[in-house]
ModelCIF file with pLDDT and N, C-alpha, C, O atoms, coordinates in Angstrom:
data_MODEL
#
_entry.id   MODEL 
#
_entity.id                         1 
_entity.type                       polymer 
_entity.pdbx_number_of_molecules   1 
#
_entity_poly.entity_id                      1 
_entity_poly.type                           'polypeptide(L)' 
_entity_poly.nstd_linkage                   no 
_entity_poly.nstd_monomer                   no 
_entity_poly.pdbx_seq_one_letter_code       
;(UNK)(UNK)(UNK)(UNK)(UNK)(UNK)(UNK)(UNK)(UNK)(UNK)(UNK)(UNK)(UNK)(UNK)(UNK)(UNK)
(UNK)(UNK)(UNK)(UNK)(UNK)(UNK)(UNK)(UNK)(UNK)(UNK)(UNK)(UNK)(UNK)(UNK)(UNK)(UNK)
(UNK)(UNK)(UNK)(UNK)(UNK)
;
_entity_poly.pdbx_seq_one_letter_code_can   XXXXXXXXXXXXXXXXXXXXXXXXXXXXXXXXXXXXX 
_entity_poly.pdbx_strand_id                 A 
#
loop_
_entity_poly_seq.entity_id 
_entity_poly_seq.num 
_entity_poly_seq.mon_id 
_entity_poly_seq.hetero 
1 1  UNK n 
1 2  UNK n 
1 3  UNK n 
1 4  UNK n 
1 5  UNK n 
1 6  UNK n 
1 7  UNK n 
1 8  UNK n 
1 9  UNK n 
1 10 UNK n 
1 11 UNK n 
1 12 UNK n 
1 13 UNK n 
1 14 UNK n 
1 15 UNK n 
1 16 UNK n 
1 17 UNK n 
1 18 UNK n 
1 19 UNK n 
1 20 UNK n 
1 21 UNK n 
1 22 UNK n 
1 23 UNK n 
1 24 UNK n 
1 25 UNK n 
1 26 UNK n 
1 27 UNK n 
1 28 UNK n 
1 29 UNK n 
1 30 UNK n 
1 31 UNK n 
1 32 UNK n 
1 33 UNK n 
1 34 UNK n 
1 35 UNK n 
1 36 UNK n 
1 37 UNK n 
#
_struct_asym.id          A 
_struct_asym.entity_id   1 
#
loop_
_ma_qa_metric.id 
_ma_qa_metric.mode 
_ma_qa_metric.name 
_ma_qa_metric.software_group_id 
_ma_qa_metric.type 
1 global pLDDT . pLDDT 
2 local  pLDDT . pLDDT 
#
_ma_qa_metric_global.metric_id      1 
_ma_qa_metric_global.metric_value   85.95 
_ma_qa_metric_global.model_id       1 
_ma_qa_metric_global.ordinal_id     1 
#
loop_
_ma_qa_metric_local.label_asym_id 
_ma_qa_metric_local.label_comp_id 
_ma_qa_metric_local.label_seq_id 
_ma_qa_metric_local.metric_id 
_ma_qa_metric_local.metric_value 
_ma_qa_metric_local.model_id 
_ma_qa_metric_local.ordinal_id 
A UNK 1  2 93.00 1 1  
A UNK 2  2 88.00 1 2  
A UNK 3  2 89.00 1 3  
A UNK 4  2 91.00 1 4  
A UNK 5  2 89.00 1 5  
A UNK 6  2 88.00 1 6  
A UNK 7  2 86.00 1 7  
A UNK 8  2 85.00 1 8  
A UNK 9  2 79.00 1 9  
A UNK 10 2 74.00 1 10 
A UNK 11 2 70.00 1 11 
A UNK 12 2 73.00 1 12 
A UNK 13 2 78.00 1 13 
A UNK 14 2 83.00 1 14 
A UNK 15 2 86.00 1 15 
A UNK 16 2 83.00 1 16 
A UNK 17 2 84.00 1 17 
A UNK 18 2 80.00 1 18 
A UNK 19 2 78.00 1 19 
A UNK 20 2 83.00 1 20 
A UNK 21 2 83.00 1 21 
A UNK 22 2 84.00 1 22 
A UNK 23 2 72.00 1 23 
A UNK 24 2 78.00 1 24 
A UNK 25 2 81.00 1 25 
A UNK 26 2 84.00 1 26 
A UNK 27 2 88.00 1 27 
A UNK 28 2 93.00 1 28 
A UNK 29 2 96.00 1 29 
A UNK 30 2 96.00 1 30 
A UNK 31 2 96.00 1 31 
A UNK 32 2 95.00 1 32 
A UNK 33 2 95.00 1 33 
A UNK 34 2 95.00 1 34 
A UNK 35 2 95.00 1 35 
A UNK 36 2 95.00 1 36 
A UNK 37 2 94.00 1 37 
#
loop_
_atom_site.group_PDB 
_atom_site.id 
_atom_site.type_symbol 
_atom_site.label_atom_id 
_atom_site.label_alt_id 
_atom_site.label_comp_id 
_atom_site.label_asym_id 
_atom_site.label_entity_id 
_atom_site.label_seq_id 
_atom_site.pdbx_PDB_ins_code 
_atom_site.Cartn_x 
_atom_site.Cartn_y 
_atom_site.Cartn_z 
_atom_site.occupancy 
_atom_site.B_iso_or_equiv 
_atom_site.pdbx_formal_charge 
_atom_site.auth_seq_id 
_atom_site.auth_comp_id 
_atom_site.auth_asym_id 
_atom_site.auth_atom_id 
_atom_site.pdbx_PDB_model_num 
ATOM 1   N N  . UNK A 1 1  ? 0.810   -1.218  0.000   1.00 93.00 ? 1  UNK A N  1 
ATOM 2   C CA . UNK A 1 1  ? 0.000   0.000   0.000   1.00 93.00 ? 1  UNK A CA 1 
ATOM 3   C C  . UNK A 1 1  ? 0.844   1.268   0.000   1.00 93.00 ? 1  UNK A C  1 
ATOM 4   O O  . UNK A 1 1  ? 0.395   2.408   0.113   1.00 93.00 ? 1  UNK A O  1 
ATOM 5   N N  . UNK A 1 2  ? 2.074   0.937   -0.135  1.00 88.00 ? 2  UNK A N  1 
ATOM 6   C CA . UNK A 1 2  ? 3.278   2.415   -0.199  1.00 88.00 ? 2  UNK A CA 1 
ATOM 7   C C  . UNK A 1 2  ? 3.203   3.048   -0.965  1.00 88.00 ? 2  UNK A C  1 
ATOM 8   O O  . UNK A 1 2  ? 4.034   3.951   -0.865  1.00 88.00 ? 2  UNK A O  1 
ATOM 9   N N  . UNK A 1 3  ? 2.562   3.121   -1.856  1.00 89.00 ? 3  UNK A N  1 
ATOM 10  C CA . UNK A 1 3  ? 1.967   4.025   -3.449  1.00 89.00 ? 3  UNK A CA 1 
ATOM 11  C C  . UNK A 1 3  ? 1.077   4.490   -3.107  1.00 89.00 ? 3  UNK A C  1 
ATOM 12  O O  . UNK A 1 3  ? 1.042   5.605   -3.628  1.00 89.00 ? 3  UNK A O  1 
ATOM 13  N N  . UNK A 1 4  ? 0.321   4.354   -2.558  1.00 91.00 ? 4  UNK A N  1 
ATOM 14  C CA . UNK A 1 4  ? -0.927  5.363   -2.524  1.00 91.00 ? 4  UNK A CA 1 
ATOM 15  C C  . UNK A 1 4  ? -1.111  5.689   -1.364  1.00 91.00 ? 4  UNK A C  1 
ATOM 16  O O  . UNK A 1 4  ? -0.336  5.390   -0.456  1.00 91.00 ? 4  UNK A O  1 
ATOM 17  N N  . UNK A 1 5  ? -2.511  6.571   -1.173  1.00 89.00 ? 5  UNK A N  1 
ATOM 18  C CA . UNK A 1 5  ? -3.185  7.025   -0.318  1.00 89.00 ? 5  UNK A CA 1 
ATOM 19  C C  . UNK A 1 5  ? -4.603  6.718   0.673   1.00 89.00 ? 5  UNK A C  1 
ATOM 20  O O  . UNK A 1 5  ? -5.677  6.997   0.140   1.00 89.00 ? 5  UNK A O  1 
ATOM 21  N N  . UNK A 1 6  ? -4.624  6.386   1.506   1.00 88.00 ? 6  UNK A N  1 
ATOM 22  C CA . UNK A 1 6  ? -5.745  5.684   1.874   1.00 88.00 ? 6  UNK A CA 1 
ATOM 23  C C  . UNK A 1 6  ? -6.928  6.625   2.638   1.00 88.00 ? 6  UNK A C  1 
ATOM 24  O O  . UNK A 1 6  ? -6.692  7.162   3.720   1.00 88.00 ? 6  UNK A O  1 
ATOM 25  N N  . UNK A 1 7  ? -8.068  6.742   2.030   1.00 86.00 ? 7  UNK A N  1 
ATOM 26  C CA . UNK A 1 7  ? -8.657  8.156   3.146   1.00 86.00 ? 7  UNK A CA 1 
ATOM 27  C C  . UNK A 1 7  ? -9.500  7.246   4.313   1.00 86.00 ? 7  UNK A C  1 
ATOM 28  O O  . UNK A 1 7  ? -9.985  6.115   4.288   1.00 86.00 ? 7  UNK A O  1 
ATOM 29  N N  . UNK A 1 8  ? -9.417  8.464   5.493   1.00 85.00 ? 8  UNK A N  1 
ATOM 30  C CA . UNK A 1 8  ? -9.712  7.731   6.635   1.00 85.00 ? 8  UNK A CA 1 
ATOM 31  C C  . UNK A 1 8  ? -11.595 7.310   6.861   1.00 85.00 ? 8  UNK A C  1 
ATOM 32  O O  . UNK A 1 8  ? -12.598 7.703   6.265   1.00 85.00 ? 8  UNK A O  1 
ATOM 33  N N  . UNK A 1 9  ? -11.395 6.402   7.941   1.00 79.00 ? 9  UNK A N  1 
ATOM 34  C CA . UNK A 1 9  ? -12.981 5.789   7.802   1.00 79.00 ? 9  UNK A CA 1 
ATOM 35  C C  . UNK A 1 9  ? -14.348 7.004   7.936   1.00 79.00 ? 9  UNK A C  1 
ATOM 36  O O  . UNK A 1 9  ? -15.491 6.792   7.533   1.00 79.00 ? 9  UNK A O  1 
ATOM 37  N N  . UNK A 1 10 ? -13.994 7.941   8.427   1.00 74.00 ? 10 UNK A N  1 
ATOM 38  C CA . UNK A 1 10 ? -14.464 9.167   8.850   1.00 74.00 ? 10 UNK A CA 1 
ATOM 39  C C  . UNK A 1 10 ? -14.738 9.717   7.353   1.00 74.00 ? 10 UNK A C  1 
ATOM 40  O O  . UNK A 1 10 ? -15.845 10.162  7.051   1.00 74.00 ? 10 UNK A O  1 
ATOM 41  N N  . UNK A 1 11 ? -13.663 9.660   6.435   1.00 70.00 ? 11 UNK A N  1 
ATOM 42  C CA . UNK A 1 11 ? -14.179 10.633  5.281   1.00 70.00 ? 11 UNK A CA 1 
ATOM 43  C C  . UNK A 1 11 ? -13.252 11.955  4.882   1.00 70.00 ? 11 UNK A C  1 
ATOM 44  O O  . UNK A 1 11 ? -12.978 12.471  3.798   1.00 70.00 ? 11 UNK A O  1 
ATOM 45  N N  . UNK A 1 12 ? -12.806 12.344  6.599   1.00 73.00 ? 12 UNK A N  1 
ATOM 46  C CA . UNK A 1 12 ? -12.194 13.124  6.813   1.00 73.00 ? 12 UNK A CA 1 
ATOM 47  C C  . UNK A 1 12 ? -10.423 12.725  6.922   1.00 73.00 ? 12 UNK A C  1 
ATOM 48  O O  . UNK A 1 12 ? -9.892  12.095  7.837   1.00 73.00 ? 12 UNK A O  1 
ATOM 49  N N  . UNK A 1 13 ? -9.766  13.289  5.732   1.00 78.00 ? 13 UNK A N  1 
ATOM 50  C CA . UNK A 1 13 ? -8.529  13.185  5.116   1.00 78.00 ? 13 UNK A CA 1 
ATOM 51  C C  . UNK A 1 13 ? -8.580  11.773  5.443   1.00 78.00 ? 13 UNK A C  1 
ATOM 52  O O  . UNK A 1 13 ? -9.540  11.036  5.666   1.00 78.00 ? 13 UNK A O  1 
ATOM 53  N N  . UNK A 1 14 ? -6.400  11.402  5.408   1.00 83.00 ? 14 UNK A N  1 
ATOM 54  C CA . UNK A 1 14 ? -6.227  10.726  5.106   1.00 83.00 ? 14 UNK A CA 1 
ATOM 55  C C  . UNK A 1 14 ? -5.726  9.504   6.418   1.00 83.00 ? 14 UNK A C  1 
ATOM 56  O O  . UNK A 1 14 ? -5.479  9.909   7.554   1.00 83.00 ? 14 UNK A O  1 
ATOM 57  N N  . UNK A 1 15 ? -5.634  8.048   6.063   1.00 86.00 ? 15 UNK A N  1 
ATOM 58  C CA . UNK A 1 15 ? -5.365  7.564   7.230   1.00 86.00 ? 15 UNK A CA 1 
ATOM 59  C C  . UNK A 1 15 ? -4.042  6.778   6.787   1.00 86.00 ? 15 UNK A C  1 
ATOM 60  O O  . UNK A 1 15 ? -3.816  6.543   5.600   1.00 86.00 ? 15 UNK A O  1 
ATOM 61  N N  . UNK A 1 16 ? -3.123  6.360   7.896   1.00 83.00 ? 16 UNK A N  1 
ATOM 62  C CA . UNK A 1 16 ? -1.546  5.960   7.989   1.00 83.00 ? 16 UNK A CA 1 
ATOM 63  C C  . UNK A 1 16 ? -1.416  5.011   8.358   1.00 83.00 ? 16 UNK A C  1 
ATOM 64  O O  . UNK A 1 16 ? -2.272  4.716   9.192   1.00 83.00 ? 16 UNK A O  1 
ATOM 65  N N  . UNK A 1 17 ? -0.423  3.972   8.078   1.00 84.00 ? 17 UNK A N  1 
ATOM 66  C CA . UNK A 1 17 ? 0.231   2.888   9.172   1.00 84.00 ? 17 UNK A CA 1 
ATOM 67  C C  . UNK A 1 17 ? 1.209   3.795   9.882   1.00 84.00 ? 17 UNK A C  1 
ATOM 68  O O  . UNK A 1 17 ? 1.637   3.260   10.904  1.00 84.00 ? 17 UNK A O  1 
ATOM 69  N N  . UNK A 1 18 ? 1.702   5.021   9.654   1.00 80.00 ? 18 UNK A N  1 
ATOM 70  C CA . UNK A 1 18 ? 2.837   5.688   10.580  1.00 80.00 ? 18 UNK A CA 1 
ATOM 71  C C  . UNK A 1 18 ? 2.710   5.074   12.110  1.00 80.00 ? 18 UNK A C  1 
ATOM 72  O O  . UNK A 1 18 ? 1.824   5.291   12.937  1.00 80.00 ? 18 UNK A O  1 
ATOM 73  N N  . UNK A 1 19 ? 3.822   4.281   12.212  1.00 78.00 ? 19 UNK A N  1 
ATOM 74  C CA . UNK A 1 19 ? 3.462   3.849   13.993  1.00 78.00 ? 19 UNK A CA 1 
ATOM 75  C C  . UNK A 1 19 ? 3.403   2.185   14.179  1.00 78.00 ? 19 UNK A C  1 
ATOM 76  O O  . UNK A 1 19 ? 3.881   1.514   15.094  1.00 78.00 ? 19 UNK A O  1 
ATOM 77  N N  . UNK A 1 20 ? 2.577   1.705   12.879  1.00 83.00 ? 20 UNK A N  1 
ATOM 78  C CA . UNK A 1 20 ? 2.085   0.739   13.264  1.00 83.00 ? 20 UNK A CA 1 
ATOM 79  C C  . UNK A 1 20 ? 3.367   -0.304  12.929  1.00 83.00 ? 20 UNK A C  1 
ATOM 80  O O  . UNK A 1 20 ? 4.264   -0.149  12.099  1.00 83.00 ? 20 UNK A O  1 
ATOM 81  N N  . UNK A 1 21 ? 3.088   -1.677  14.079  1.00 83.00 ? 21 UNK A N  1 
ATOM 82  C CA . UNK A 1 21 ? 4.171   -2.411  14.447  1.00 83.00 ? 21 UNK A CA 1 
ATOM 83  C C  . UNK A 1 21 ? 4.026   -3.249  15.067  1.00 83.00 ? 21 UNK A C  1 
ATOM 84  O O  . UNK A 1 21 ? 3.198   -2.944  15.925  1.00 83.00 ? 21 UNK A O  1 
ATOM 85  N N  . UNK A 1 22 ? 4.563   -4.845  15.247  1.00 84.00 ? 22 UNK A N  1 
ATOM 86  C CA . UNK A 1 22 ? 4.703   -5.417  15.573  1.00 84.00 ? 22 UNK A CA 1 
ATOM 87  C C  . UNK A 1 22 ? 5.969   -6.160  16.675  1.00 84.00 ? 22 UNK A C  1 
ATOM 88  O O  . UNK A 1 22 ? 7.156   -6.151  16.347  1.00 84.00 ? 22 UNK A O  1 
ATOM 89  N N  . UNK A 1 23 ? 5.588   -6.643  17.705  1.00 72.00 ? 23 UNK A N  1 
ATOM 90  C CA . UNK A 1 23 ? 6.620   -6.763  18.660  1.00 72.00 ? 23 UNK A CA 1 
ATOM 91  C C  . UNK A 1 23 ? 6.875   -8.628  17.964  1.00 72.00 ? 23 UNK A C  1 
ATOM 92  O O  . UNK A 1 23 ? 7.270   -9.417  18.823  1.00 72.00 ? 23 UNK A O  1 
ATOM 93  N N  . UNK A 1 24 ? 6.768   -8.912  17.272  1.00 78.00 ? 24 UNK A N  1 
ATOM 94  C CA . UNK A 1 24 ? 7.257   -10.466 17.088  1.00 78.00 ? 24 UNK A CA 1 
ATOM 95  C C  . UNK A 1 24 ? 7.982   -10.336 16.157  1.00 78.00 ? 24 UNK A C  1 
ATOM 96  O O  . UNK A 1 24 ? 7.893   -9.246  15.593  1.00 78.00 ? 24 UNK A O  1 
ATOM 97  N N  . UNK A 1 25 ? 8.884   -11.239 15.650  1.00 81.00 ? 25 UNK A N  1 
ATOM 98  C CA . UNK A 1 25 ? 9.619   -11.243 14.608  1.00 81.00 ? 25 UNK A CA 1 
ATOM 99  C C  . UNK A 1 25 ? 9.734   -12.932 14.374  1.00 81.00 ? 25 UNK A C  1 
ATOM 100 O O  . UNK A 1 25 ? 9.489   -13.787 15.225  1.00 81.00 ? 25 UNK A O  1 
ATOM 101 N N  . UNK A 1 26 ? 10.126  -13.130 13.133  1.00 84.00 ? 26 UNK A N  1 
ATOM 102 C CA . UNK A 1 26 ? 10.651  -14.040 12.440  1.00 84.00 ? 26 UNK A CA 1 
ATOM 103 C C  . UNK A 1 26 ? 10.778  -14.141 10.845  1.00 84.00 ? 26 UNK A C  1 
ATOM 104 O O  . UNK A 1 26 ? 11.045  -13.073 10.293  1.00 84.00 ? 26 UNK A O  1 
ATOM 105 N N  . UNK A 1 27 ? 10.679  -14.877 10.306  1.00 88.00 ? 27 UNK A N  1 
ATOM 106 C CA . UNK A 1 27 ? 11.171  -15.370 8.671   1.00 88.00 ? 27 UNK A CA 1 
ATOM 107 C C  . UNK A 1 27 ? 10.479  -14.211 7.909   1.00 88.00 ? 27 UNK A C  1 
ATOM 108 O O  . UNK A 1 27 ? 9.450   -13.617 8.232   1.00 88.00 ? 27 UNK A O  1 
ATOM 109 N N  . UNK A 1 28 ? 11.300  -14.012 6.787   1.00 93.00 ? 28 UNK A N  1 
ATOM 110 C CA . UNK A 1 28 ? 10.484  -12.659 6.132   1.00 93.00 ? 28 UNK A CA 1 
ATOM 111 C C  . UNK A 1 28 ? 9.793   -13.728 5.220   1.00 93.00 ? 28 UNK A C  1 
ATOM 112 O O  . UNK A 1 28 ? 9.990   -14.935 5.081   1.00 93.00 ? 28 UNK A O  1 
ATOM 113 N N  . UNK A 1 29 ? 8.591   -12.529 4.442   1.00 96.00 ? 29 UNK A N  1 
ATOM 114 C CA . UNK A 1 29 ? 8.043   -13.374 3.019   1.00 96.00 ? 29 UNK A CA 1 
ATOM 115 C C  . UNK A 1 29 ? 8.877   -14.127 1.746   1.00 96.00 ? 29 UNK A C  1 
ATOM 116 O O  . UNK A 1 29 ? 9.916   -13.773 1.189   1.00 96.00 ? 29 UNK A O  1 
ATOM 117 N N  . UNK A 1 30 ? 8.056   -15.240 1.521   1.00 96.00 ? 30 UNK A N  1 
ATOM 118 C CA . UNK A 1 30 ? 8.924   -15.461 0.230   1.00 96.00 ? 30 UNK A CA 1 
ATOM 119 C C  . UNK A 1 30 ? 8.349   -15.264 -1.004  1.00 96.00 ? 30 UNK A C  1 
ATOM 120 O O  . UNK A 1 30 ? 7.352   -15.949 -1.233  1.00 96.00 ? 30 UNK A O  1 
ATOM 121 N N  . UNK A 1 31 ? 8.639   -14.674 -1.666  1.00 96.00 ? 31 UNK A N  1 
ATOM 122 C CA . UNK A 1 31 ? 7.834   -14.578 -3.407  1.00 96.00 ? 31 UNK A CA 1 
ATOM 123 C C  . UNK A 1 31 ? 8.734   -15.411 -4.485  1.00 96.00 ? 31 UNK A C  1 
ATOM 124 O O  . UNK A 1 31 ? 9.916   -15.545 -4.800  1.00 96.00 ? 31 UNK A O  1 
ATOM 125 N N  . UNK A 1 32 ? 7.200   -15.976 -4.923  1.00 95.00 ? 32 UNK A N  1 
ATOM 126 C CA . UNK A 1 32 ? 8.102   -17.307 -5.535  1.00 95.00 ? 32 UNK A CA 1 
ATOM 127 C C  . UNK A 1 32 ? 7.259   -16.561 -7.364  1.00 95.00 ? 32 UNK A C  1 
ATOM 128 O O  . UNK A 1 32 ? 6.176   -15.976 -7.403  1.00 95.00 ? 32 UNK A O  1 
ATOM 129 N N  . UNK A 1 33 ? 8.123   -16.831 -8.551  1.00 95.00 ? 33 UNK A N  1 
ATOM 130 C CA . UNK A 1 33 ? 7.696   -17.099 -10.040 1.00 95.00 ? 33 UNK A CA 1 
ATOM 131 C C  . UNK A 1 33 ? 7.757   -18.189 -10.161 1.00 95.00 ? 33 UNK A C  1 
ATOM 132 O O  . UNK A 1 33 ? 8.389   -19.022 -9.512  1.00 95.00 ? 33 UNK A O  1 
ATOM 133 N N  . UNK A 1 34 ? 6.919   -18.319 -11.245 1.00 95.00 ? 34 UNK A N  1 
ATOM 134 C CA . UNK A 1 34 ? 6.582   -19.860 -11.428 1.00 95.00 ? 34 UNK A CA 1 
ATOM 135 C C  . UNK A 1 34 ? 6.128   -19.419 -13.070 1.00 95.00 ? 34 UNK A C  1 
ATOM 136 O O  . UNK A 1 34 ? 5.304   -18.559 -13.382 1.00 95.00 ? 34 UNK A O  1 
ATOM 137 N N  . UNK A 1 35 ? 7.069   -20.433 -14.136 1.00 95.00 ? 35 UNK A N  1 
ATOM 138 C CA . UNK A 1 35 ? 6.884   -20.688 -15.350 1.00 95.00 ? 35 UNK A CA 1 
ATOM 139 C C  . UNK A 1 35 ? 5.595   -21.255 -15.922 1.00 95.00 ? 35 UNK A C  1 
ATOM 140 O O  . UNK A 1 35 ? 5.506   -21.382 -17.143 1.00 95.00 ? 35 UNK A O  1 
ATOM 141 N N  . UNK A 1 36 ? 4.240   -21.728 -14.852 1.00 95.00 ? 36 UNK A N  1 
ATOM 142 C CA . UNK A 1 36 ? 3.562   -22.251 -15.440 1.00 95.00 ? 36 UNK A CA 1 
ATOM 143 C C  . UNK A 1 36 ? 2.452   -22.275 -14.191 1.00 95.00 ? 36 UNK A C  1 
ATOM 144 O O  . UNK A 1 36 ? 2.883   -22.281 -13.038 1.00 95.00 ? 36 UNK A O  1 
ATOM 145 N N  . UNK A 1 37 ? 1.186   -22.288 -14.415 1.00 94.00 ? 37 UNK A N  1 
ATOM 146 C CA . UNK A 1 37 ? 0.380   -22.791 -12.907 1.00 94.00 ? 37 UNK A CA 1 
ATOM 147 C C  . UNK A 1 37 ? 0.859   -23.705 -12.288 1.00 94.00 ? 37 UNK A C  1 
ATOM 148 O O  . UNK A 1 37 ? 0.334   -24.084 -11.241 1.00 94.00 ? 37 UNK A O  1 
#
């Protein structure tokens, strides 16, 4: 969602993840291609 803009549930401007976070960690994502279904 880093491209755009999201307006808030209100209507009124816009709303952020600024802040938002998680205290757990582990394995990042994997993105896989694939030549075929």
């Amino acid at each position: 969602l880093a491209p755009v803009t999201v307006e808030a549930m209100d209507g009124e401007g816009n709303d952020s993840l600024a802040g938002y976070r998680s205290l757990l960690h582990g394995r990042r994502p994997e993105t896989v291609g694939c030549a075929s279904q």
